[in-house]
Every structure is written in structure tokens, then in C-alpha cells.
Protein backbone atom coordinates (compact mmCIF):
# COMPACT_ATOMS: atom_id res chain seq x y z
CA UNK A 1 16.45 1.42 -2.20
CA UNK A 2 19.27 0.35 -0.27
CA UNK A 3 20.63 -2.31 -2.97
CA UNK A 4 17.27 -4.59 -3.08
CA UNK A 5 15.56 -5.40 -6.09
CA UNK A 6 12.69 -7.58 -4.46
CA UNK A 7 10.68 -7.58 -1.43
CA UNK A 8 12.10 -10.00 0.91
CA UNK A 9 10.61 -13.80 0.82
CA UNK A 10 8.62 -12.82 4.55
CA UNK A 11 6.43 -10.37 2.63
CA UNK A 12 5.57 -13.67 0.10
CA UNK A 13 2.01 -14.07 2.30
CA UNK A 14 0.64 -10.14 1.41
CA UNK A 15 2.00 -10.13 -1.73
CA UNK A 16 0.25 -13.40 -3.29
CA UNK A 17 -0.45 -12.51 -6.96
CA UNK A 18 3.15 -13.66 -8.08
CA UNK A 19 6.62 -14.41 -6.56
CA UNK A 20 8.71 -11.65 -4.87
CA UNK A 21 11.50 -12.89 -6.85
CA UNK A 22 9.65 -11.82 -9.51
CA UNK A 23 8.71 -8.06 -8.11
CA UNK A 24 10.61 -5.27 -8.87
CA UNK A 25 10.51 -2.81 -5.47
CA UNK A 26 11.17 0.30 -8.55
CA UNK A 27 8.35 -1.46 -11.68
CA UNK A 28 5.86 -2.76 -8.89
CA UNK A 29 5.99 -0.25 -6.26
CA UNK A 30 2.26 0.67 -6.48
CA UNK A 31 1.27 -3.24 -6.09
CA UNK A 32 3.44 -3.06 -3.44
CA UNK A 33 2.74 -0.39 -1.45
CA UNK A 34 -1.16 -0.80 -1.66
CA UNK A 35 -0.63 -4.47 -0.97
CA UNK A 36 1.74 -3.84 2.16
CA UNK A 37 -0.46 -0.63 3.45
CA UNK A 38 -3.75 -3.06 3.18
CA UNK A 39 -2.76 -6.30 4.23
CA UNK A 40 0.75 -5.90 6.27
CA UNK A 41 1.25 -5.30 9.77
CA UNK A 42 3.51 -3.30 11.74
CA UNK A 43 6.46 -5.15 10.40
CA UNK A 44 5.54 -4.97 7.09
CA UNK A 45 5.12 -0.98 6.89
CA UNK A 46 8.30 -0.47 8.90
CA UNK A 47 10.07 -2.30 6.04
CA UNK A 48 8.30 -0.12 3.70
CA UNK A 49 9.28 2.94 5.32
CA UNK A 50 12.64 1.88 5.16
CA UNK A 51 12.61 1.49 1.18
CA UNK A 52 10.09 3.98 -0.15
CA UNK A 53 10.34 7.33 1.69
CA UNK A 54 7.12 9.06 3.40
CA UNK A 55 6.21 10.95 0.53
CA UNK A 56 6.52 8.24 -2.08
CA UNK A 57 3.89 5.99 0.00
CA UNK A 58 1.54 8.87 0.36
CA UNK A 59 2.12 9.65 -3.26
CA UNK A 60 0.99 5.84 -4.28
CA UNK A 61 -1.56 6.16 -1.89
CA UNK A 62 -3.44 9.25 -2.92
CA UNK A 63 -2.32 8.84 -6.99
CA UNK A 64 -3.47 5.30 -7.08
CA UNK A 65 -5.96 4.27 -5.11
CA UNK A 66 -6.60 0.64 -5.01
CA UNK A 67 -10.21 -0.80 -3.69
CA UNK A 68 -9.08 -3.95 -1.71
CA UNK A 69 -9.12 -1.79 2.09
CA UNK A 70 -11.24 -2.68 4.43
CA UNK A 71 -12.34 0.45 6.00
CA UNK A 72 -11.03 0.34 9.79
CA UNK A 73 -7.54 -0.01 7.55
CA UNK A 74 -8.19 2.72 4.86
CA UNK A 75 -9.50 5.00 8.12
CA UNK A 76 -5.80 3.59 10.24
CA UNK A 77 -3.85 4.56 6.79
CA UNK A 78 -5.34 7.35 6.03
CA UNK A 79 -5.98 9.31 9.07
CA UNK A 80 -3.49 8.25 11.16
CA UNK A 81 -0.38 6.33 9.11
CA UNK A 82 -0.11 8.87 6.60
CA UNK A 83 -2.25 11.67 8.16
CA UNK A 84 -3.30 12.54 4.74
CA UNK A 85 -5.14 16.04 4.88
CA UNK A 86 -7.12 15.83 1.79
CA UNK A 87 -10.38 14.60 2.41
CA UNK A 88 -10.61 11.00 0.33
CA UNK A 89 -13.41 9.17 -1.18
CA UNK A 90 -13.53 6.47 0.29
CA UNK A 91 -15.52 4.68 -2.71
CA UNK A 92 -12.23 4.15 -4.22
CA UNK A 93 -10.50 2.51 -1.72
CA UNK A 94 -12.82 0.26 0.67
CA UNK A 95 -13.49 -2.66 -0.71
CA UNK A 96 -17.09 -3.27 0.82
CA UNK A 97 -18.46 0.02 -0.41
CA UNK A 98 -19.92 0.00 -4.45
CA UNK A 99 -17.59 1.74 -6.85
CA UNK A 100 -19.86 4.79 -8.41
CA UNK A 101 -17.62 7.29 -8.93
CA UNK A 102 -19.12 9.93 -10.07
């Protein structure tokens, strides 16, 4: 992870629950990655590509869904970001749809 131990201070906006100086890219790399994938643009996921690799953000994507997307961004990540090929419920990730899993 090329020598960083936090996100860099520009990322402080998307990732508002606590400080980056306080985020550990290794301990809080699914807070991350789900923040950055939801929230970020362009700028923001290139810097993610450049720390976690391909598979690790699909990995965090499809392991641990969060439910904060909106769905035009879950659809962008999904389909088209990450071109995942496993059909996903989207109940756990858009944040405007009710969470029955079932």
C-alpha cells in the first residue's frame, strides 16, 4: 500500500465518520472502500485503485455489502466499475430500497 497508513486529508469530505488520521487503509479498508465506491468521484476511485488492487475492491464489495448506495451508483459500480458478474441483490446495497432479506 505503497507506504501510507491513512487516506490522504482530500478524501476527509467522503469519509466523515472520524478523522483520516485516524483510519487505517489495512483495519478500515471495508469503511473505506464502500465509502469511496458510494460517495467518491473519479478521483477518489483512481486513488483507490492505486492502493487496493481490483480484486480486493470487488472482494469488499461483494463480501460486505454496505446499504448507503444510491442506486444509479450501486448500478455504475456494479455493472460497469467492477463489472461484477454475479447477479446482486440490490436490497443490500441501495439505500432507498427496505432491507428484507430473506
Amino acid at each position: 500500500m505503497q507506504g501510507m497508513n491513512h487516506p490522504p486529508k482530500n478524501l476527509q469530505g467522503i469519509l466523515w465518520s472520524c478523522s483520516v488520521d485516524k483510519l487505517d487503509l489495512e483495519k478500515d479498508k471495508i469503511y473505506i472502500i464502500n465509502q469511496v465506491l458510494s460517495y467518491g468521484d473519479l478521483s477518489h476511485v483512481k486513488w483507490l485503485l492505486s492502493i487496493y488492487s481490483r480484486d480486493i475492491v470487488e472482494k469488499v464489495f461483494l463480501d460486505f455489502p454496505i446499504k448507503q448506495y444510491r442506486e444509479p451508483r450501486f448500478n455504475f459500480v456494479a455493472n460497469y466499475m467492477l463489472n461484477v458478474r454475479t447477479r446482486l441483490n440490490p436490497n443490500r446495497y441501495v439505500i432507498n430500497i427496505p432491507r428484507n432479506i430473506g
